[in-house]
Each structure stands twice: as structure tokens, then as C-alpha cells.
C-alpha atoms as a PDB file:
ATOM      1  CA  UNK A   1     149.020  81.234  87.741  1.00  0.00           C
ATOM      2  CA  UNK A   2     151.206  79.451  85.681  1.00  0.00           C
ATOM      3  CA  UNK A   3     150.332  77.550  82.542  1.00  0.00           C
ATOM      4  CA  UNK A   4     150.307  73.632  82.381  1.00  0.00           C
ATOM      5  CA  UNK A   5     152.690  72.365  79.433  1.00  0.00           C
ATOM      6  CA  UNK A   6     150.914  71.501  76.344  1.00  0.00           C
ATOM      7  CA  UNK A   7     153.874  68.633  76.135  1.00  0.00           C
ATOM      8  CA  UNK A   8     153.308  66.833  79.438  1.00  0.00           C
ATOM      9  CA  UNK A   9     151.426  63.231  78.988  1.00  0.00           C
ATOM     10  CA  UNK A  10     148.277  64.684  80.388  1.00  0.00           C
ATOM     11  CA  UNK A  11     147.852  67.562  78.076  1.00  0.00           C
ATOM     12  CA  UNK A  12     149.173  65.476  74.625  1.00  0.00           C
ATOM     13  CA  UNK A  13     145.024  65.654  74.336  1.00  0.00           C
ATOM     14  CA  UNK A  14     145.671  69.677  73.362  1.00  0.00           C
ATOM     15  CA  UNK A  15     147.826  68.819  70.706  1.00  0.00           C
ATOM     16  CA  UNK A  16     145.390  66.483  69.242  1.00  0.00           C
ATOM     17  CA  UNK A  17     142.502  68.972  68.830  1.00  0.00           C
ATOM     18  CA  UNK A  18     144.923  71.855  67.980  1.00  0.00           C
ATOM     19  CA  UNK A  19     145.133  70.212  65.122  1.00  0.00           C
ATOM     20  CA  UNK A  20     142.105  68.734  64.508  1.00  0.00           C
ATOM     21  CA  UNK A  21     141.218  72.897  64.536  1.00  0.00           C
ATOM     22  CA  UNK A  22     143.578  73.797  62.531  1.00  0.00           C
ATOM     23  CA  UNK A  23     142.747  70.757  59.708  1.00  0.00           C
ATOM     24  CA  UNK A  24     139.952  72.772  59.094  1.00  0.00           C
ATOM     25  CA  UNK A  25     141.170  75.856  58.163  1.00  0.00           C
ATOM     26  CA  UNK A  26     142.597  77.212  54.770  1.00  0.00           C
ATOM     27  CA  UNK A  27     145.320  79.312  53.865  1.00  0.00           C
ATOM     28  CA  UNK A  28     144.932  82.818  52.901  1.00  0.00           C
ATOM     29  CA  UNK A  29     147.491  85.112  50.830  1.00  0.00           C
ATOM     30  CA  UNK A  30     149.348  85.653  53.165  1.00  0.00           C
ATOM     31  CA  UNK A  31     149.846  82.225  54.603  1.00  0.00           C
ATOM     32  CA  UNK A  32     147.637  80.247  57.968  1.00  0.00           C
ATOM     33  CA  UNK A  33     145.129  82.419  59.070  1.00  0.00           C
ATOM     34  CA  UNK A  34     144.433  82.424  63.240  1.00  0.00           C
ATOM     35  CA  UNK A  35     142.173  80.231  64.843  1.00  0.00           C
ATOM     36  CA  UNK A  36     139.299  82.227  65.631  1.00  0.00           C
ATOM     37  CA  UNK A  37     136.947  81.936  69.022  1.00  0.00           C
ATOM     38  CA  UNK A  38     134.209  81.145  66.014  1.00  0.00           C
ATOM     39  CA  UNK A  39     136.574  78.395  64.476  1.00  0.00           C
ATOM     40  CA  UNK A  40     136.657  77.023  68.783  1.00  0.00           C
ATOM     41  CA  UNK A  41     133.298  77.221  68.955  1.00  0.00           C
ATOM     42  CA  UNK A  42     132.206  75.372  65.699  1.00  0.00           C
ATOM     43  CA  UNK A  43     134.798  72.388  66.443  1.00  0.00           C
ATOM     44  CA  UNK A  44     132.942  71.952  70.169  1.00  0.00           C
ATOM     45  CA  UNK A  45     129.788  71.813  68.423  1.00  0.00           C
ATOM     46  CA  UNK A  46     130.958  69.260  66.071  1.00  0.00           C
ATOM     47  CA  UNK A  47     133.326  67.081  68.037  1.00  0.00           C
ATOM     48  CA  UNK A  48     131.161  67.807  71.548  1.00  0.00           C
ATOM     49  CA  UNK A  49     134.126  68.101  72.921  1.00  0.00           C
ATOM     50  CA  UNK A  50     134.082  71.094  75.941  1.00  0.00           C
ATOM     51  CA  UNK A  51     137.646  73.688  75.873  1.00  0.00           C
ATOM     52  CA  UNK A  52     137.831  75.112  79.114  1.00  0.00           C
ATOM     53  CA  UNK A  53     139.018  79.061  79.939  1.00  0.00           C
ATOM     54  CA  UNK A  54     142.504  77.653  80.634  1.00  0.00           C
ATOM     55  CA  UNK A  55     142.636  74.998  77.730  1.00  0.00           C
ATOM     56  CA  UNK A  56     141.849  78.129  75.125  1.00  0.00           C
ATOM     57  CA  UNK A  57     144.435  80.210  76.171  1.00  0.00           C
ATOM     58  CA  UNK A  58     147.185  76.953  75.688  1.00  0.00           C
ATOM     59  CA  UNK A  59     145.548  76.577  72.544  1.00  0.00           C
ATOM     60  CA  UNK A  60     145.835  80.383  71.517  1.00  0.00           C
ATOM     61  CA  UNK A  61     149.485  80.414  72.354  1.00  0.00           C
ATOM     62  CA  UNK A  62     149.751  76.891  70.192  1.00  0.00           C
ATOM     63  CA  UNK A  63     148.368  78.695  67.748  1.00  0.00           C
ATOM     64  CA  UNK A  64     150.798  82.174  68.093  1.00  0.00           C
ATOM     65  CA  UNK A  65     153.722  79.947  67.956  1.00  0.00           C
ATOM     66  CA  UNK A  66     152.467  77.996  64.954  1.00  0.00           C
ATOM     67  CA  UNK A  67     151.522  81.112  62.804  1.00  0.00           C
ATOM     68  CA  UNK A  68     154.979  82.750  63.675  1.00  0.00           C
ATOM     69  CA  UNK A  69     156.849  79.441  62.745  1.00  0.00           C
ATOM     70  CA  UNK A  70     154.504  79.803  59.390  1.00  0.00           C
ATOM     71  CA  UNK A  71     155.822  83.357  58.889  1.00  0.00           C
ATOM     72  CA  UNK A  72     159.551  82.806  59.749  1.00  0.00           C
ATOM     73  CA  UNK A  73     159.308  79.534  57.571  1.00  0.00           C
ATOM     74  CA  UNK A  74     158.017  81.657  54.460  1.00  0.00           C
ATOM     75  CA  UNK A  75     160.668  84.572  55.052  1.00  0.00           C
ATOM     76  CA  UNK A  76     163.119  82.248  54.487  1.00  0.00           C
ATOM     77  CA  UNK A  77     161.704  80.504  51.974  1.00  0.00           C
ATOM     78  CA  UNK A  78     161.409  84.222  50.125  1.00  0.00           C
ATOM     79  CA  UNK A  79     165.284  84.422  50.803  1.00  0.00           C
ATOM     80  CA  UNK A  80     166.147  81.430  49.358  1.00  0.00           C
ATOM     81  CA  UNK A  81     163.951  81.510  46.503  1.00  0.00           C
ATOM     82  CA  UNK A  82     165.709  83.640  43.256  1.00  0.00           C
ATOM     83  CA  UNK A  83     164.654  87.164  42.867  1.00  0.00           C
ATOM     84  CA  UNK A  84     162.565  88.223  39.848  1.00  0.00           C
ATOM     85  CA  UNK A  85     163.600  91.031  37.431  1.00  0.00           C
END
């Protein structure tokens, strides 16, 4: 079964409470931390808003691509930045 597109008018919604996840979450030492199912479950409870089997997974793969952007953003960032002696 192939996935709907997060980017199509009728899923913009995912985008919305992908981030309304992620705003809740803090950075670790080594950059974003994953959302968690626990993280999922909280924000349903709060917002009373219901993800669905197939909505997770869209948001889990959000979530991959966001953490790798993270981690290719701060490897560059490292390059760029002067090295210490």
C-alpha cells in the first residue's frame, strides 16, 4: 500500500501536528531527540486529537527526515565552524 503525501491539501493537517509534537520536545547533546510513541500518545491526550495506524507511520517518516536534516545541518555546521587547538 502506498503512502498518502504528507504535502497534498488534504494531509497539510499532518504537518500541523508534526509540529505541534515536535514544539514540545527539547534538544539533547546531541541535537532533536525522536518523537517517541509516549510523546504521540501524550499530545492525543492533550489536544484529543485521534492519529490513526497510517497517520503515525507519515508522521514517523516526518520525523526520520527531520532528525537527519538536523544531523546533516550540524555536520556542516562542524565543518564550517574553525577547529580548536
Amino acid at each position: 500500500m502506498e503512502e498518502p503525501d504528507p504535502l497534498e491539501p488534504d494531509f497539510c493537517y499532518l504537518l500541523d501536528w508534526f509540529w505541534g509534537m515536535r514544539a514540545g520536545l527539547s534538544a539533547g547533546f546531541n541535537g532533536a531527540e525522536p518523537l517517541s510513541m509516549t510523546e504521540m500518545a501524550h499530545w492525543m491526550s492533550l489536544t484529543g486529537d485521534i492519529l490513526r495506524r497510517e497517520e503515525i507511520r507519515i508522521i514517523r517518516s516526518m520525523d526520520d527526515a527531520y532528525l537527519a536534516a538536523v544531523a546533516r545541518e550540524r555536520a556542516e555546521a562542524a565543518e564550517r565552524s574553525p577547529k580548536r587547538k
